[in-house]
Each structure stands twice: as C-alpha cells, then as structure tokens.
Protein backbone atom coordinates (compact mmCIF):
# COMPACT_ATOMS: atom_id res chain seq x y z
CA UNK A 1 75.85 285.85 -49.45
CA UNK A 2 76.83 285.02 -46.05
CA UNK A 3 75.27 281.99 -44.29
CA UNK A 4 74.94 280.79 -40.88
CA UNK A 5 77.79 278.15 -41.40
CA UNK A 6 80.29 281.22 -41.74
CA UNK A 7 80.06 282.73 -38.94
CA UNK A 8 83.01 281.94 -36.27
CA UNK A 9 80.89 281.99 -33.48
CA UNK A 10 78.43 278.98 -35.44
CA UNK A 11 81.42 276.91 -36.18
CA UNK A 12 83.20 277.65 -32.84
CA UNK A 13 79.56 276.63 -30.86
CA UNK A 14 79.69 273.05 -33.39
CA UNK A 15 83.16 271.87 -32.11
CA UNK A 16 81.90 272.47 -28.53
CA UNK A 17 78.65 270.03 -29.34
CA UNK A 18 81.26 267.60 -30.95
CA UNK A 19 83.20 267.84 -27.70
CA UNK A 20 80.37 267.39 -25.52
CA UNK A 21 79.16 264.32 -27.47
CA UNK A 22 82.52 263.24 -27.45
CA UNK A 23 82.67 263.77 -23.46
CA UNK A 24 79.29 262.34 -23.34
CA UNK A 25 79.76 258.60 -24.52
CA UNK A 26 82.57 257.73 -22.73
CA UNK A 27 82.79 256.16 -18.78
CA UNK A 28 80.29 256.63 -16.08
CA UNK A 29 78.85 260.05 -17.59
CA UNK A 30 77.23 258.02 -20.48
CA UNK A 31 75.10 256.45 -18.36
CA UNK A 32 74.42 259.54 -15.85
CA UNK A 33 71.39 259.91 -18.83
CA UNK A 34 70.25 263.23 -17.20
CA UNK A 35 73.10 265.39 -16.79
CA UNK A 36 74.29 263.87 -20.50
CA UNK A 37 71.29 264.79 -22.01
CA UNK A 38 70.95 267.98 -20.24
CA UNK A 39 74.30 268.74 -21.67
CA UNK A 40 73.87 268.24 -24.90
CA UNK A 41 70.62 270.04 -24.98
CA UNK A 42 72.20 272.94 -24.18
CA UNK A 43 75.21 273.04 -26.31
CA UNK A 44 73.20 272.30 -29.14
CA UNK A 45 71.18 274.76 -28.37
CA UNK A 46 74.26 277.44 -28.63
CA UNK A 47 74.46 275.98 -32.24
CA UNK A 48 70.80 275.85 -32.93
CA UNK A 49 69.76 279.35 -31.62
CA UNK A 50 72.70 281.15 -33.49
CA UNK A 51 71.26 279.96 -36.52
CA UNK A 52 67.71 280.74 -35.88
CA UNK A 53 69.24 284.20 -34.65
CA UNK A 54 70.84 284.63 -38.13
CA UNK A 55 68.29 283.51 -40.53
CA UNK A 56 65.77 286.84 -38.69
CA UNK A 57 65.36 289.68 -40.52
CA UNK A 58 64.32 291.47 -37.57
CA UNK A 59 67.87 292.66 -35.66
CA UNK A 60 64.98 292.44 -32.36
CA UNK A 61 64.38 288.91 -33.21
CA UNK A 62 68.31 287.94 -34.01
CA UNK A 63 69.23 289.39 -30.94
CA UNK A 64 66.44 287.38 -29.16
CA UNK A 65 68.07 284.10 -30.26
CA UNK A 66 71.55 285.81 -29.58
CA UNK A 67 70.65 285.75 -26.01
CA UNK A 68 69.24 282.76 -25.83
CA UNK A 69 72.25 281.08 -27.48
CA UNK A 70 74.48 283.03 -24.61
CA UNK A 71 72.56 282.24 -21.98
CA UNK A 72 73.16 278.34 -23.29
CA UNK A 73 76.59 278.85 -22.92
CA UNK A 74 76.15 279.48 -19.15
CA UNK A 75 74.46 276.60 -18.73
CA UNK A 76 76.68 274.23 -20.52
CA UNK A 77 79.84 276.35 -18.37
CA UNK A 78 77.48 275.34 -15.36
CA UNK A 79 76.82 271.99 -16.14
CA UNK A 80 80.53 270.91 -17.14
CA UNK A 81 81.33 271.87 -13.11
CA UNK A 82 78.67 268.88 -12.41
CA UNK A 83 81.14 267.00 -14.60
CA UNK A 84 84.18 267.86 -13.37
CA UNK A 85 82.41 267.70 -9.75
CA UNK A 86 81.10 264.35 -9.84
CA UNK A 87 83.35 262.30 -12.83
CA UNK A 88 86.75 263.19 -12.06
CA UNK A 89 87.80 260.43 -15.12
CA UNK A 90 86.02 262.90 -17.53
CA UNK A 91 87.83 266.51 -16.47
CA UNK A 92 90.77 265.76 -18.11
CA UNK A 93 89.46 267.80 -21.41
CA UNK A 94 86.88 269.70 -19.30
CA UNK A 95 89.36 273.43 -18.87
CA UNK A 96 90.05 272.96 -23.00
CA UNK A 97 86.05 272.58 -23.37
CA UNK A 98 84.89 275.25 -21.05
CA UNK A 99 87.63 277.68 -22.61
CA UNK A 100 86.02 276.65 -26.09
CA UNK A 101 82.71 277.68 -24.68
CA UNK A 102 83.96 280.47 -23.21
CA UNK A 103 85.15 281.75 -26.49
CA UNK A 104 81.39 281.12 -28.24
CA UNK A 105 79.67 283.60 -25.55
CA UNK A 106 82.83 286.46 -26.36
CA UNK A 107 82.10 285.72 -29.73
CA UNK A 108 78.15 285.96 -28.96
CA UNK A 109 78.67 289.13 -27.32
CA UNK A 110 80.26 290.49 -30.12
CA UNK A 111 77.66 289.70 -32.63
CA UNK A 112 75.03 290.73 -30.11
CA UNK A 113 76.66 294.35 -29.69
CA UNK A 114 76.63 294.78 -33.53
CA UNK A 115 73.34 293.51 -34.19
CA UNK A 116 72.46 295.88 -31.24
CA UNK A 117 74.03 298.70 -32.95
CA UNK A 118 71.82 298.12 -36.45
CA UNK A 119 69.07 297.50 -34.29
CA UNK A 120 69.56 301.27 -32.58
CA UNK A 121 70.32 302.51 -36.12
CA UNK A 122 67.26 301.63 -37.67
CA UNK A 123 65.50 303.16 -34.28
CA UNK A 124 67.78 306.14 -34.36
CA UNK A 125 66.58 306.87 -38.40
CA UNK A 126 63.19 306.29 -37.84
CA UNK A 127 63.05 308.83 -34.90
CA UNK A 128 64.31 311.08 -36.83
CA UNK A 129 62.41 310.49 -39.88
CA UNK A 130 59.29 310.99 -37.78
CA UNK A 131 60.31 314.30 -35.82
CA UNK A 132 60.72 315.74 -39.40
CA UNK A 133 57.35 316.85 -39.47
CA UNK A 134 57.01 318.42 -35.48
CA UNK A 135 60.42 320.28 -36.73
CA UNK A 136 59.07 321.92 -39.32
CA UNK A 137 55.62 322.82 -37.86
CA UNK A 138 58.17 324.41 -34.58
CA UNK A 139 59.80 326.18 -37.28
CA UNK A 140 57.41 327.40 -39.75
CA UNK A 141 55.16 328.43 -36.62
CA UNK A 142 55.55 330.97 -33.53
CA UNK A 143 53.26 329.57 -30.83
C-alpha cells in the first residue's frame, strides 16, 4: 500500500523545507522573523497539503489540497526573490532551491492531471450509468 512518504513529489517538497530551514537560521534572514516565518509556512505547507491531498478519498478533495500545495510553491518561488532581493549573503543556494521548488509544482502538476483524470472517470461512468435508463425509454419508445 502506497503512502504519502512515497510519493516523489512529498519527498522532493521535504528537502525544500530542510533547505528553507537551513536558509532560514543563518545571517541577517534569521532575524528578518517575518519573511522567515512566512517562508517556512509556506514550504511546509507544500509538504503538509500533499499529504492531506493524499490521505482523501475523494479525487475532488485530493485535488483541492493539490492546488493548494501548488499554489504554496508560488509563494515560496515569490518569497525566495525577497531573499535574494534584500540578503544578497543568503542567494548563494537560492537558484539550487528555487529549481528544487520548481521541480515539486511539475511534479504537482503531474499528480494533479492524473488525479484529474480519475476524477473525470468516475464522472464520465456515472453519466453514463445514469443515461442508461433515458436510452432505453428513447429506444423502446417512438414519441
């Protein structure tokens, strides 16, 4: 049984939070307390919503938390611009980070587009499971 702590795009979205931590405690941006914090709010919330996503059992719901997990990622892209911006000591790892975040949202994307494509299954069946009955009144019946 697969688990949350498989999935690429779960342990690809931890190493960013380790690197933001790691980004986080060092020089000047430690003790810039809102952009750090805002920072690692939202890379842990990549993690965090990933999981939440996969432990749904309604595709709707996963890809709920799928989105908000992606949108995450476009706030930690935004915020590590702030970084790079306004503590030029700290962009040294700051192209290897955003290109690890970068990599979570393709990977997001991915696992949004199949969830999507269970999601339009399960539509898709029950559509047709439903029109069963208007087909065969149309057929048995001239009006």
């Amino acid at each position: 049984m697969t688990k949350f702590e498989d999935l690429d795009v779960w342990q690809t979205a931890r190493k960013t939070v380790n690197a933001v931590y790691d980004i986080t405690r060092k020089g000047e941006l430690s003790k810039d307390f809102g952009l750090k914090d805002q920072l690692q709010r939202a890379s842990v919330s990549v993690m965090t919503n990933i999981a939440e996503g996969f432990e749904r059992t309604s595709p709707a719901e996963k890809l709920h938390f799928y989105n908000i997990a992606r949108a995450s990622c476009g706030e930690v892209r935004s915020l590590l611009y702030v970084v790079e911006d306004n503590y030029p000591n700290s962009a040294e790892h700051l192209p290897d980070l955003r290109e690890s975040v970068n990599a979570t949202g393709s990977l997001l994307s991915g696992l949004m587009a199949s969830t999507r494509k269970r999601l339009i299954g399960k539509t898709t069946g029950l559509i047709a499971l439903l029109m069963i009955p208007a087909t065969y009144l149309i057929t048995q019946y001239s009006f």
